[in-house]
C-alpha atoms as a PDB file:
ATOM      1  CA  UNK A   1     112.656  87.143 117.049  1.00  0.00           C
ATOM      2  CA  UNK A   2     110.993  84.341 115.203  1.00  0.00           C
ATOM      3  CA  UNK A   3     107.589  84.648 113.025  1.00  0.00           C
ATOM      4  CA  UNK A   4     104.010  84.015 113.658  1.00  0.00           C
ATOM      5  CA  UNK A   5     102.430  82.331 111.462  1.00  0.00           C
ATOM      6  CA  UNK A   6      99.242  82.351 112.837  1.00  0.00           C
ATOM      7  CA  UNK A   7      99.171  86.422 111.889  1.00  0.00           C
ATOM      8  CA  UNK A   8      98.882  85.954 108.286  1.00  0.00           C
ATOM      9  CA  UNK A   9      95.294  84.706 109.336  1.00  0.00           C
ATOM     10  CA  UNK A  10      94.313  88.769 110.686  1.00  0.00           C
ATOM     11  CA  UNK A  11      92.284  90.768 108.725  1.00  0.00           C
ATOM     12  CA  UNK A  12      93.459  94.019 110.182  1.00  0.00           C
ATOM     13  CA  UNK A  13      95.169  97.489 107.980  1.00  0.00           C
ATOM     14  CA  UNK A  14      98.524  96.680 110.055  1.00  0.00           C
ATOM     15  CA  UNK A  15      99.210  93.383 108.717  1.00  0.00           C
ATOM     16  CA  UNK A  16      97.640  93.521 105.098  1.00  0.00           C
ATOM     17  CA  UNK A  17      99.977  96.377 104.764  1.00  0.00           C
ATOM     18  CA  UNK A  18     103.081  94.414 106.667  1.00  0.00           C
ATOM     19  CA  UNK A  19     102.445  91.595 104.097  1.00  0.00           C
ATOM     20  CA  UNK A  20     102.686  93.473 101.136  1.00  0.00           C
ATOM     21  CA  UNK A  21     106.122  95.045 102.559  1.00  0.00           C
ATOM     22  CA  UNK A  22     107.155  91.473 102.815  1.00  0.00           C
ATOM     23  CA  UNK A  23     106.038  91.016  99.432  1.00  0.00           C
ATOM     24  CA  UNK A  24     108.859  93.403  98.036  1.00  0.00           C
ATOM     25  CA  UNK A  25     111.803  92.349 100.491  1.00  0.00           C
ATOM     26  CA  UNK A  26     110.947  88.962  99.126  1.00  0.00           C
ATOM     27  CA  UNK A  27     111.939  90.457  95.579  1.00  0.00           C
ATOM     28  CA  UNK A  28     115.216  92.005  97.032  1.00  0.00           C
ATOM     29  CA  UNK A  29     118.543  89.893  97.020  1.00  0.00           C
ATOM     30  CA  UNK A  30     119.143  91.229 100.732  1.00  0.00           C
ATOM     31  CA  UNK A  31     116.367  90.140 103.055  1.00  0.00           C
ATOM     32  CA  UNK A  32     117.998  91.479 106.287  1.00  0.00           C
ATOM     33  CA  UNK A  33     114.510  93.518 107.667  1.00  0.00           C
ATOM     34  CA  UNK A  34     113.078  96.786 106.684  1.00  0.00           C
ATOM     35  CA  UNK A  35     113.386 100.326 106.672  1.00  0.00           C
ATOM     36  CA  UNK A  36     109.702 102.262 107.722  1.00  0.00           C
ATOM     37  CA  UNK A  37     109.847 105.796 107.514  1.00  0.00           C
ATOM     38  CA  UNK A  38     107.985 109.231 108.895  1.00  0.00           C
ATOM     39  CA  UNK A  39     108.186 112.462 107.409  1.00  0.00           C
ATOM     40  CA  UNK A  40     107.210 115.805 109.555  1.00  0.00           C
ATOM     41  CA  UNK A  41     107.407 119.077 108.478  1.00  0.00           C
ATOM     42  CA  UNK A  42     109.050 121.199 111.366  1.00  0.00           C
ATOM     43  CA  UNK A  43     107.213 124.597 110.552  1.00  0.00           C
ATOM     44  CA  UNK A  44     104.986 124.333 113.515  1.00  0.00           C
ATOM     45  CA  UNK A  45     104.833 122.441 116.975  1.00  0.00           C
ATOM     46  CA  UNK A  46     104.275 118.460 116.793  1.00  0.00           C
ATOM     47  CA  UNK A  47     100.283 117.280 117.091  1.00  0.00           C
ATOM     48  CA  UNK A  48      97.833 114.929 116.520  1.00  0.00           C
ATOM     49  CA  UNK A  49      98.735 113.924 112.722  1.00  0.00           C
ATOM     50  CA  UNK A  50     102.047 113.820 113.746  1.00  0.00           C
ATOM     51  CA  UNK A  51     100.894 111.250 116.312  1.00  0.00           C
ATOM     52  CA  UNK A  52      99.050 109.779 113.757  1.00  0.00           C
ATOM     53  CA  UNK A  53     101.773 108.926 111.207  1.00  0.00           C
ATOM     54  CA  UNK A  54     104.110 107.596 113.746  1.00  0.00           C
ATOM     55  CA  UNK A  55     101.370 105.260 115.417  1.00  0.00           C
ATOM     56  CA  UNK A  56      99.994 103.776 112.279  1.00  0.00           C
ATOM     57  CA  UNK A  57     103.864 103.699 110.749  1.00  0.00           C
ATOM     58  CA  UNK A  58     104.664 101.727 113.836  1.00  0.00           C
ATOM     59  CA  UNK A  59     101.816  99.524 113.837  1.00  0.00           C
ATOM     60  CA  UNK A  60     102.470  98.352 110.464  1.00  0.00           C
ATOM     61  CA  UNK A  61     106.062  97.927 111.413  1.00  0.00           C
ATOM     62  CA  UNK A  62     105.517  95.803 114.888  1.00  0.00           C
ATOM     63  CA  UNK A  63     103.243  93.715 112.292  1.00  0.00           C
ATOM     64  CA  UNK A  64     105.980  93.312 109.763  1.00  0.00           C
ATOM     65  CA  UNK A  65     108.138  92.282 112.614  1.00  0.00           C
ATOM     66  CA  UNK A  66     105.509  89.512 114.170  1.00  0.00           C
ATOM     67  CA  UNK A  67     105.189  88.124 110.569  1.00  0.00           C
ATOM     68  CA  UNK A  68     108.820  87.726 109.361  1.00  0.00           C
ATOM     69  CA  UNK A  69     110.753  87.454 112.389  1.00  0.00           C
ATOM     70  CA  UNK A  70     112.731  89.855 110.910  1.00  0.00           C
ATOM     71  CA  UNK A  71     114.224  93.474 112.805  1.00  0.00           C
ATOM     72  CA  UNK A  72     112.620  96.924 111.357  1.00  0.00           C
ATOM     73  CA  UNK A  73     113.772 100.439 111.879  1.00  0.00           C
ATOM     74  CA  UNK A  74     111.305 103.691 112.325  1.00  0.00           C
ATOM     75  CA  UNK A  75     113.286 106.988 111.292  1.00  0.00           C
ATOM     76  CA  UNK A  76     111.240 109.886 111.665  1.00  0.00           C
ATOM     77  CA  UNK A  77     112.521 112.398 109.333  1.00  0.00           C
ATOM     78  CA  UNK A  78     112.355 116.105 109.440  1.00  0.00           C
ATOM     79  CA  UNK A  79     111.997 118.009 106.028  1.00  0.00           C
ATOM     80  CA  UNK A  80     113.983 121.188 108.105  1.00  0.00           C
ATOM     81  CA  UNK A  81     115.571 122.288 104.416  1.00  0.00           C
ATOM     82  CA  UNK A  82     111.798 123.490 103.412  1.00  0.00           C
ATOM     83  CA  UNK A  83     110.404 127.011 103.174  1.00  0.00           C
ATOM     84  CA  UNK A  84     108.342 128.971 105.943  1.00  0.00           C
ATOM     85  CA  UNK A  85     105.336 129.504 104.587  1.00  0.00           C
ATOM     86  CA  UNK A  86     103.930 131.630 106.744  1.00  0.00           C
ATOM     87  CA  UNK A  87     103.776 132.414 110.470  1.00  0.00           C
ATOM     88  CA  UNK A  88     102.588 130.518 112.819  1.00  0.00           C
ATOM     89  CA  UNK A  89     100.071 131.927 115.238  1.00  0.00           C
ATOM     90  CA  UNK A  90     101.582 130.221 118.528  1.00  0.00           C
ATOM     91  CA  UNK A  91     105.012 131.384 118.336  1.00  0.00           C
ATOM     92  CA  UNK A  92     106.810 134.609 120.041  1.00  0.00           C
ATOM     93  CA  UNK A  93     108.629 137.272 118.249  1.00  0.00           C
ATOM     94  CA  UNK A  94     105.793 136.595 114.578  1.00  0.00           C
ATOM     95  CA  UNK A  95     107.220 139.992 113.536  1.00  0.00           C
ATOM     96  CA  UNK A  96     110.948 138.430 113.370  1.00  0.00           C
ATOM     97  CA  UNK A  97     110.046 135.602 111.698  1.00  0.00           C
ATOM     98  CA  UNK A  98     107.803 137.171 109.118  1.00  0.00           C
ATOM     99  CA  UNK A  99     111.174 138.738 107.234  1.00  0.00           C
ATOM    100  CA  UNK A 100     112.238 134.857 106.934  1.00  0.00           C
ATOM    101  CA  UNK A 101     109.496 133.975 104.799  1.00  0.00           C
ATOM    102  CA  UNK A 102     110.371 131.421 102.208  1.00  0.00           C
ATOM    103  CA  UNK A 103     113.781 130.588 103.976  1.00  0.00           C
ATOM    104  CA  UNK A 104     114.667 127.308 105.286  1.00  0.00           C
ATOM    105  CA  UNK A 105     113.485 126.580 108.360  1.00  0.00           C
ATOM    106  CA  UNK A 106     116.990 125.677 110.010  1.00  0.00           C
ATOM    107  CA  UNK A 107     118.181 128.898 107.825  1.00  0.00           C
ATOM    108  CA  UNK A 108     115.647 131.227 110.425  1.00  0.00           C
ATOM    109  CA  UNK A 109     116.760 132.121 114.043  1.00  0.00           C
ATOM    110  CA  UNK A 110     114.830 129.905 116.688  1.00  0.00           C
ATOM    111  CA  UNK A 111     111.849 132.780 117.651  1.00  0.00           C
ATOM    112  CA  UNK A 112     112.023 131.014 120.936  1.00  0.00           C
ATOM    113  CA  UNK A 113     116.214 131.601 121.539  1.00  0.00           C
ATOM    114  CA  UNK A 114     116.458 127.999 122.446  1.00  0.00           C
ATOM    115  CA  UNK A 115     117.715 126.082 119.389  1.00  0.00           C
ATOM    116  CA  UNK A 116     120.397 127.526 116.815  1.00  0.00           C
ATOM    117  CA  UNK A 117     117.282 127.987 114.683  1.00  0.00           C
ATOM    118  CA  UNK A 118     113.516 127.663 114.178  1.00  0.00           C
ATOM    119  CA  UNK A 119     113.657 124.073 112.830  1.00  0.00           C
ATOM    120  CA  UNK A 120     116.331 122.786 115.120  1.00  0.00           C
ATOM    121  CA  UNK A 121     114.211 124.148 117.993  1.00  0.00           C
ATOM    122  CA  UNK A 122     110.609 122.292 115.898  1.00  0.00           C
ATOM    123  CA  UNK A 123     112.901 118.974 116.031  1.00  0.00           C
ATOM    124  CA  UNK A 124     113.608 118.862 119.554  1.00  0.00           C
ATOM    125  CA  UNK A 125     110.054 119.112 120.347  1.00  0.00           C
ATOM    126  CA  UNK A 126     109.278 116.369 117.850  1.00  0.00           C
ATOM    127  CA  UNK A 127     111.975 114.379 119.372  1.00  0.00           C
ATOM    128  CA  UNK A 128     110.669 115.187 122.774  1.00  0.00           C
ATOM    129  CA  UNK A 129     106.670 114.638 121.637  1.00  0.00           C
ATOM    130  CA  UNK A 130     108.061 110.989 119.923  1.00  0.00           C
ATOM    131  CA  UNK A 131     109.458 109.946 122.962  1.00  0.00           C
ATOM    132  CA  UNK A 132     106.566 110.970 125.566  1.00  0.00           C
ATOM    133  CA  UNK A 133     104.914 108.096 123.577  1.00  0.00           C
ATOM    134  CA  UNK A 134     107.894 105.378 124.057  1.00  0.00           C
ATOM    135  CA  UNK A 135     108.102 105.532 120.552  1.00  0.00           C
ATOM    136  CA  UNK A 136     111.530 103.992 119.298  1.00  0.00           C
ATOM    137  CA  UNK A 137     112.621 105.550 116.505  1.00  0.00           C
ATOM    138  CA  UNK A 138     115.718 107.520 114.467  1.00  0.00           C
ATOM    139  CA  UNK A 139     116.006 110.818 113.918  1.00  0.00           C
ATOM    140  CA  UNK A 140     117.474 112.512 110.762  1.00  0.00           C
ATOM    141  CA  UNK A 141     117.222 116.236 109.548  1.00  0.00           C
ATOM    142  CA  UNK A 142     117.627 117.234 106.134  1.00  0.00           C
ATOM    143  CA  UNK A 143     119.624 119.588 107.044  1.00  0.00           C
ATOM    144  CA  UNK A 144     122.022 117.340 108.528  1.00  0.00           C
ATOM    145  CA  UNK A 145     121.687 114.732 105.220  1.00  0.00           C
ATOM    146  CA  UNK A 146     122.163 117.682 103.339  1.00  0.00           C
ATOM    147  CA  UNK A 147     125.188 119.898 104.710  1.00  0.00           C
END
């Protein structure tokens, strides 16, 4: 991939903020591309913030990528080690999951019984909802950082 100049001339939120994450790689001895990053919450079902995040993360990225000629990576990242808050309206079995409170979520038994647990079952959807979109990204889980 080689760089386009001719994009440091935009005035657009994507490439002001690509240029100032060029800024800092340019103060880092290795200048091999970047790392952009997500973070989603897996307590409820994917939706439009989640969409959100991803599309404006990836915007900024794609920018970073036209500027420098230089390869990016999106990892979407699931906080799965936090607490359940409380219980989600649009979920089966509420009574089952309200003894959980405060647990991790990949700690709490998928209310569903299609996933090992309530945030492994979360992620798949949020896997599934990234990729509807043609979104190219990594996945990691806390849980899996973590364990």
């Amino acid at each position: 991939m080689s760089a386009d100049p001719s994009l440091r001339a935009v005035k657009s939120w994507p490439v002001e903020e690509a240029l100032k994450v060029e800024a800092r790689l340019a103060a880092s001895p290795k200048r091999e591309g970047a790392l952009f990053q997500t973070g989603y919450g897996p307590s409820g079902l994917p939706h439009i913030g989640t969409f959100g995040e991803v599309a404006r993360t990836t915007w900024v990225r794609r920018a970073f990528e036209r500027l420098t000629g230089l390869p990016s990576r999106l990892l979407a990242f699931s906080d799965d080690m936090d607490g359940l808050r409380k219980v989600p309206d649009n979920v089966p079995n509420k009574e089952m999951l309200a003894g959980y409170i405060g647990r991790p979520l990949t700690a709490i038994p998928d209310p569903f019984g299609t996933h090992p647990s309530f945030g492994a079952h979360n992620n798949a959807r949020l896997q599934a909802f990234l990729d509807t979109f043609g979104f190219e990204y990594e996945f990691a889980s806390s849980t899996d950082y973590y364990r």
